[in-house]
N, C-alpha and C. Protein backbone atom coordinates (compact mmCIF):
# COMPACT_ATOMS: atom_id res chain seq x y z
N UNK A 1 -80.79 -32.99 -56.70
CA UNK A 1 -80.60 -32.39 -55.40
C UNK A 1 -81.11 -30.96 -55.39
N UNK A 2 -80.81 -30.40 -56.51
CA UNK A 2 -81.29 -29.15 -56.73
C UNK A 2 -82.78 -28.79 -56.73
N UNK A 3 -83.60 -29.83 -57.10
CA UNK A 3 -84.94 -29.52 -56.78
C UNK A 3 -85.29 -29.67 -55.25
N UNK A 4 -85.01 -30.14 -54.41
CA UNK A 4 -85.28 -30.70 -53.36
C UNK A 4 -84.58 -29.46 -52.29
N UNK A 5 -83.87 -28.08 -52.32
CA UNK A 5 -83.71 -27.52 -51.50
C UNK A 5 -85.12 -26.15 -51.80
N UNK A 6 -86.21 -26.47 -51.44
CA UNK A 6 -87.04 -25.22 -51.52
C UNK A 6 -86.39 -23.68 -51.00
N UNK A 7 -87.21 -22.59 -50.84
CA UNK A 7 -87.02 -21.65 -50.30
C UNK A 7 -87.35 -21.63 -48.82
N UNK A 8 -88.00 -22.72 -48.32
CA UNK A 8 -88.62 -22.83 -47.17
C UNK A 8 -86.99 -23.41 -46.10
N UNK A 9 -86.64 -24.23 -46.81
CA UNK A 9 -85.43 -25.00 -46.35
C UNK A 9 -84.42 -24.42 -46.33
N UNK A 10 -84.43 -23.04 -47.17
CA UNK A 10 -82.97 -22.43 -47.16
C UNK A 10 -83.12 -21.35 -46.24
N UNK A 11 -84.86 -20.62 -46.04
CA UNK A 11 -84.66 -19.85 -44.47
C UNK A 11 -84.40 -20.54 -43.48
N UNK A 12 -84.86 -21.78 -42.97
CA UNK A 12 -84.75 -22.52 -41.99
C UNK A 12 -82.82 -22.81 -41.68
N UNK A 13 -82.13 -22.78 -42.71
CA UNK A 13 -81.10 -23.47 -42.92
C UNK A 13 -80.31 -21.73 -42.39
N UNK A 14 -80.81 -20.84 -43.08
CA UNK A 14 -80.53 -19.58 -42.18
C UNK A 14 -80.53 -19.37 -40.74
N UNK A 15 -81.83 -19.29 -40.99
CA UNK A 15 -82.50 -18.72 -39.19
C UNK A 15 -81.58 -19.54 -38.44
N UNK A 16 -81.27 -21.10 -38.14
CA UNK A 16 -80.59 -21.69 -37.64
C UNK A 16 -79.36 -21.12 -37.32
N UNK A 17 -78.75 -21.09 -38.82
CA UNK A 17 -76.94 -20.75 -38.42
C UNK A 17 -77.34 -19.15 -37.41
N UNK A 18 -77.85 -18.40 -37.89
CA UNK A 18 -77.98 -16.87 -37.19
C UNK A 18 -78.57 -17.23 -35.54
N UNK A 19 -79.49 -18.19 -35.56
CA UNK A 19 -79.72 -18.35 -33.91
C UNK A 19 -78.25 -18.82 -33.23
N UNK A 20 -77.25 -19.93 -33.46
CA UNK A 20 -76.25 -20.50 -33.49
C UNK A 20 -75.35 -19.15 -32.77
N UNK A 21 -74.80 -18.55 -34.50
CA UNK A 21 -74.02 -17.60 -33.94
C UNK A 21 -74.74 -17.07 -33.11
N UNK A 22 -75.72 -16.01 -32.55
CA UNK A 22 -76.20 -15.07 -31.86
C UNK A 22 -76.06 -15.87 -30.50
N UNK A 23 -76.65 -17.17 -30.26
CA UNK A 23 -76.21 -17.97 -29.26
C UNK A 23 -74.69 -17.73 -29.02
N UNK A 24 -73.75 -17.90 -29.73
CA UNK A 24 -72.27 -18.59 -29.27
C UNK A 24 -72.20 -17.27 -28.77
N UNK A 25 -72.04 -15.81 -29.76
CA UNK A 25 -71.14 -14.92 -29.31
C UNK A 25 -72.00 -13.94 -28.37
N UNK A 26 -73.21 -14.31 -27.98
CA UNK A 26 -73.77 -13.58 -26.81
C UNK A 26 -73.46 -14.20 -25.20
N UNK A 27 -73.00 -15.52 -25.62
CA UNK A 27 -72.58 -15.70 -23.89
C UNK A 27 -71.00 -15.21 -24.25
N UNK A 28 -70.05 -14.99 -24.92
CA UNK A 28 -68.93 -14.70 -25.27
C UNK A 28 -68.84 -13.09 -24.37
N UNK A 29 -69.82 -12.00 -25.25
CA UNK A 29 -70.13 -11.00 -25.11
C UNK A 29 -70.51 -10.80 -23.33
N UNK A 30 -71.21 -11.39 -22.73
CA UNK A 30 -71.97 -11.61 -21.58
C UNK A 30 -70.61 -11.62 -20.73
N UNK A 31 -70.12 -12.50 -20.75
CA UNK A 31 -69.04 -12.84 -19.86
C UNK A 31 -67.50 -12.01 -20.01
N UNK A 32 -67.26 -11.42 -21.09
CA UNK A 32 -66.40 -10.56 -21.42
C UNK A 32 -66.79 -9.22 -20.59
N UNK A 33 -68.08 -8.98 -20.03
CA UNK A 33 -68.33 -7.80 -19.88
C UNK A 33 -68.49 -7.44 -18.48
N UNK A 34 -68.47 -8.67 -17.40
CA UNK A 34 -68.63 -8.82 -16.32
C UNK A 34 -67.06 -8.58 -15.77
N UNK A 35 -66.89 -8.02 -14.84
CA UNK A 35 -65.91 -7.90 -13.99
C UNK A 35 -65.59 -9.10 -13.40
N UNK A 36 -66.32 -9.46 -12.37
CA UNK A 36 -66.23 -11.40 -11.92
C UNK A 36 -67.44 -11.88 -12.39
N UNK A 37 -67.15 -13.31 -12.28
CA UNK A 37 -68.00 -13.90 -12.88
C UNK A 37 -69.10 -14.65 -11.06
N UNK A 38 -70.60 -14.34 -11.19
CA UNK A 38 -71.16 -15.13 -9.88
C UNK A 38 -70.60 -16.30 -9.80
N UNK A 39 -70.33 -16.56 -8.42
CA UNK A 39 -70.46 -18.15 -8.17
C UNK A 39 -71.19 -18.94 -8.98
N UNK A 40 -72.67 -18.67 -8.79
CA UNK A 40 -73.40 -19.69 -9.25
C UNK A 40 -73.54 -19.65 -10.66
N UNK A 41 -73.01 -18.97 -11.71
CA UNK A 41 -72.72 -18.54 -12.94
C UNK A 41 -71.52 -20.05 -13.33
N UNK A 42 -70.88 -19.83 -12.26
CA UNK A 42 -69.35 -20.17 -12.58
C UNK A 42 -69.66 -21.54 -12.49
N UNK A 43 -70.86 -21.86 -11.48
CA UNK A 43 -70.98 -23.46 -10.97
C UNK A 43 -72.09 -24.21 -11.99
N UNK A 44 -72.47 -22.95 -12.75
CA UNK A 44 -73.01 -23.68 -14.02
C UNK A 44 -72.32 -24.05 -15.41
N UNK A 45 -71.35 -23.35 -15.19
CA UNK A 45 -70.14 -23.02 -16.35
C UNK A 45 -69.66 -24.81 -16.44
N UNK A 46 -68.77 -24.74 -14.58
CA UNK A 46 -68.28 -25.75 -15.06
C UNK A 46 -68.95 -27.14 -15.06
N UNK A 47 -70.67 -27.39 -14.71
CA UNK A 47 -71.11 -28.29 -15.02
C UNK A 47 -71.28 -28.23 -16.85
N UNK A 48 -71.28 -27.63 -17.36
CA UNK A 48 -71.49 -27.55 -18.88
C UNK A 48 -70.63 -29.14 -19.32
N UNK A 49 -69.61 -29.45 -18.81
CA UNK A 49 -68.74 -30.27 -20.10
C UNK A 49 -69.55 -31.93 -19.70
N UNK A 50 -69.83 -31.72 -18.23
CA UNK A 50 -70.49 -32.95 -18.29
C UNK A 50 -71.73 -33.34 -18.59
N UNK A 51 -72.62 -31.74 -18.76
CA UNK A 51 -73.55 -32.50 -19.50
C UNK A 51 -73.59 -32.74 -21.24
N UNK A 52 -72.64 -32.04 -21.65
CA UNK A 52 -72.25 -32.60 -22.56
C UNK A 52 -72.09 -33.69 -23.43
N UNK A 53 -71.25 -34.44 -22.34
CA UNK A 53 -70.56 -35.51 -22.46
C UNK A 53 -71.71 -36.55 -22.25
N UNK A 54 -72.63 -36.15 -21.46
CA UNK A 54 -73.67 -37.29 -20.80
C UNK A 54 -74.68 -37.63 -22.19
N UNK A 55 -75.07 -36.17 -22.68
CA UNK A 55 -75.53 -35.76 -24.06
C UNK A 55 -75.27 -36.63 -25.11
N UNK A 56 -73.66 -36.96 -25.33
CA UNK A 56 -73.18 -37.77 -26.33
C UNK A 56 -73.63 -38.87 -26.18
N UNK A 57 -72.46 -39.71 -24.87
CA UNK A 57 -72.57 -40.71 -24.68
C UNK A 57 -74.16 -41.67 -23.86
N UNK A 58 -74.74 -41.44 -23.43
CA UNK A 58 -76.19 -41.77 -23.16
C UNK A 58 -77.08 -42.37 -24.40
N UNK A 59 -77.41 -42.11 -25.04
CA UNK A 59 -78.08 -42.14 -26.14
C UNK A 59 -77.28 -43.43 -26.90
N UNK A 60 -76.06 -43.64 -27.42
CA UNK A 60 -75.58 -44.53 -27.50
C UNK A 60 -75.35 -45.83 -26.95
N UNK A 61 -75.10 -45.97 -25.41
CA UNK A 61 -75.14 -46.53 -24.49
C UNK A 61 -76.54 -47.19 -24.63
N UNK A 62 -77.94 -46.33 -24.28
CA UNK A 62 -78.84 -47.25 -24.22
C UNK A 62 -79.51 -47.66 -25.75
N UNK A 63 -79.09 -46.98 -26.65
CA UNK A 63 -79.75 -47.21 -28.05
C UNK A 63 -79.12 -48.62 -28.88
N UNK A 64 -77.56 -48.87 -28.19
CA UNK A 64 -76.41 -49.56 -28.68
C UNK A 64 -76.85 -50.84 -28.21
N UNK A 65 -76.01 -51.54 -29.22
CA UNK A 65 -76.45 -53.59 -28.61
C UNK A 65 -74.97 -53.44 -27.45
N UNK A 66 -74.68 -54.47 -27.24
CA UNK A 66 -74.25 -55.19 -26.05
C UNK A 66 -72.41 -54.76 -26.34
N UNK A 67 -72.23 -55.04 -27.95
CA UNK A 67 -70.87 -54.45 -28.08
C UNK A 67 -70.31 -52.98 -27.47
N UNK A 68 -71.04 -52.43 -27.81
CA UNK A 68 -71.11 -51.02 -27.33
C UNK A 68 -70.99 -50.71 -26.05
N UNK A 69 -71.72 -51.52 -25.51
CA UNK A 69 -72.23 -51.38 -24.00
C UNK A 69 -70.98 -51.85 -23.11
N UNK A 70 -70.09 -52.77 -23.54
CA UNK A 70 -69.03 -53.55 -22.99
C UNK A 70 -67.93 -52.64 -23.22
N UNK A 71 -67.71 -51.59 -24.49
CA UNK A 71 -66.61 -51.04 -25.01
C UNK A 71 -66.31 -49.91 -24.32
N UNK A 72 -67.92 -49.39 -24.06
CA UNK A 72 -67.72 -48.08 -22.93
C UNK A 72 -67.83 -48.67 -21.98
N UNK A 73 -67.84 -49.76 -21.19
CA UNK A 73 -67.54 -49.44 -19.90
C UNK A 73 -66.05 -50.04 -19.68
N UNK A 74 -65.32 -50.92 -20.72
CA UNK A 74 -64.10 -51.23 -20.75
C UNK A 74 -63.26 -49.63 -21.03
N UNK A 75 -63.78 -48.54 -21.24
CA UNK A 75 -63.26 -47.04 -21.36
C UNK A 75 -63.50 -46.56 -20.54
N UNK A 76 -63.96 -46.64 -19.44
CA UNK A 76 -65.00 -46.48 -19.00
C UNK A 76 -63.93 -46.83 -17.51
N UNK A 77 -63.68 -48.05 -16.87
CA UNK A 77 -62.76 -48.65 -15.90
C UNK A 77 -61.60 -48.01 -16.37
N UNK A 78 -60.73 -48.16 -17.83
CA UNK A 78 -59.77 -47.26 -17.79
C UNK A 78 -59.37 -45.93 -17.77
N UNK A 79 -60.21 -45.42 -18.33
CA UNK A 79 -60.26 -43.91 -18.54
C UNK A 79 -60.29 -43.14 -16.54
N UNK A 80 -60.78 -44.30 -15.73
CA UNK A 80 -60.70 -43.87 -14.46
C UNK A 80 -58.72 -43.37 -13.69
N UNK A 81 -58.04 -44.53 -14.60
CA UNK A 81 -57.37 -44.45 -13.78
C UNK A 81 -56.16 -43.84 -14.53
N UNK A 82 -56.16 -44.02 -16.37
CA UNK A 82 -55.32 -43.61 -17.27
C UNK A 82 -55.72 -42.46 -18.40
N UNK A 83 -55.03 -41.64 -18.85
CA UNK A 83 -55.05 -40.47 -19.30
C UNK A 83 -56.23 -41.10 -21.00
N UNK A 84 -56.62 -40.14 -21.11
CA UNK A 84 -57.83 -40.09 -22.71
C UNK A 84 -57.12 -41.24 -23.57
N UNK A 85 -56.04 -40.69 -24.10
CA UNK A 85 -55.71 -41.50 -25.32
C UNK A 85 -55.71 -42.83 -24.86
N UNK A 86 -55.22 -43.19 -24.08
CA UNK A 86 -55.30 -45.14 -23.62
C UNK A 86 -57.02 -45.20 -23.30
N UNK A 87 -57.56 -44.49 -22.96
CA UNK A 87 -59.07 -44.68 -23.12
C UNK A 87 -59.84 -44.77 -24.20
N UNK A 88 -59.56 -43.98 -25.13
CA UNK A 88 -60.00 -44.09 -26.58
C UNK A 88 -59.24 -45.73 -27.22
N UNK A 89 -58.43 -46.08 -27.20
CA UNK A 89 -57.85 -47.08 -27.46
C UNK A 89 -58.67 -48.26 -27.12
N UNK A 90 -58.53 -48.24 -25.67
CA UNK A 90 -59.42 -49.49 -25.03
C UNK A 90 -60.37 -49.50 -25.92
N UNK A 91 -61.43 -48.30 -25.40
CA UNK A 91 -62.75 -48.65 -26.29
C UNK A 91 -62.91 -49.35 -27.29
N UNK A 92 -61.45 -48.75 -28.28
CA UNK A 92 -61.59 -48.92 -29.55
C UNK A 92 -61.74 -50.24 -29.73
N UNK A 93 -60.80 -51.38 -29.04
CA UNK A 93 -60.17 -52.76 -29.28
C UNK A 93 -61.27 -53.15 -28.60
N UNK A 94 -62.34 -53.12 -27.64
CA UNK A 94 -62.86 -53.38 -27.11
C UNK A 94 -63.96 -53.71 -27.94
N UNK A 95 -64.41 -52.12 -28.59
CA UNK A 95 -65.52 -52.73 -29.54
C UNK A 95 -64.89 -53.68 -31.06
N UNK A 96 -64.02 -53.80 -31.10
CA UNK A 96 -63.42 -54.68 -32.53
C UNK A 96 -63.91 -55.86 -31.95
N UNK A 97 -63.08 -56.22 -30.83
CA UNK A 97 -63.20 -57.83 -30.40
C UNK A 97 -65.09 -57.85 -30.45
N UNK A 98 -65.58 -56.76 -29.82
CA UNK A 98 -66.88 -57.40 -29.50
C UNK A 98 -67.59 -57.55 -31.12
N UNK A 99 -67.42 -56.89 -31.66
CA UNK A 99 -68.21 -56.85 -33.36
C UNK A 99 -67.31 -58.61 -34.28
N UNK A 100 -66.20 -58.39 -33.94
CA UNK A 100 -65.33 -59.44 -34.84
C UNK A 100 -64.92 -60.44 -34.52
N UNK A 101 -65.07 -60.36 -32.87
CA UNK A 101 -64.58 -61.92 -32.72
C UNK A 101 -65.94 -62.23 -32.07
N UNK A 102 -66.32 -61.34 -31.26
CA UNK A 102 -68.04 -62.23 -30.60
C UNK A 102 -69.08 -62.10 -31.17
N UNK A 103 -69.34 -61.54 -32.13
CA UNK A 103 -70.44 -60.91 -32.93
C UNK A 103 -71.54 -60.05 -32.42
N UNK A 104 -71.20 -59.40 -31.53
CA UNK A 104 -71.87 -58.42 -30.64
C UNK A 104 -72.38 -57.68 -31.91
């Protein structure tokens, strides 16, 4: 393993974490420093979690076979109407049955 981390890989492995932090704690800094925050600041703020979320789950969804596809949307109908944890659950049993009993 030790041959295989060059010097090339360990700036890269730098520069990264330092872009990272400088990223996190400059919108930290940014917004600490503002008196109010713009509207349209704020209306980007709170779109952040969903694209997030779209981020995660997307990629899975269409990359995933059919088990997958059934488990989130069985999380998917519940999670509409019942709190996270019974949503994570569903999914969960959702994708078991589909991998173990249907062979999804």
């Amino acid at each position: 393993m030790a041959d295989q981390l060059s010097m090339d890989m360990v700036v890269l492995i730098l520069a990264a974490a330092v872009a990272t932090f400088l990223t996190r704690i400059g919108g930290y800094v940014l917004i600490t420093r503002m008196k109010t925050i713009p509207p349209r600041m704020e209306q980007a703020l709170n779109a952040v979690p969903a694209a997030v979320l779209t981020t995660l789950v997307a990629p899975a969804f269409f990359n995933g076979g059919w088990g997958v596809k059934i488990a989130m949307l069985a999380a998917l109908v519940v999670g509409v109407r019942y709190p996270g944890l019974l949503l994570l659950g569903v999914g969960w049993a959702a994708a078991m049955i589909c991998r173990h009993l249907l062979g999804f």
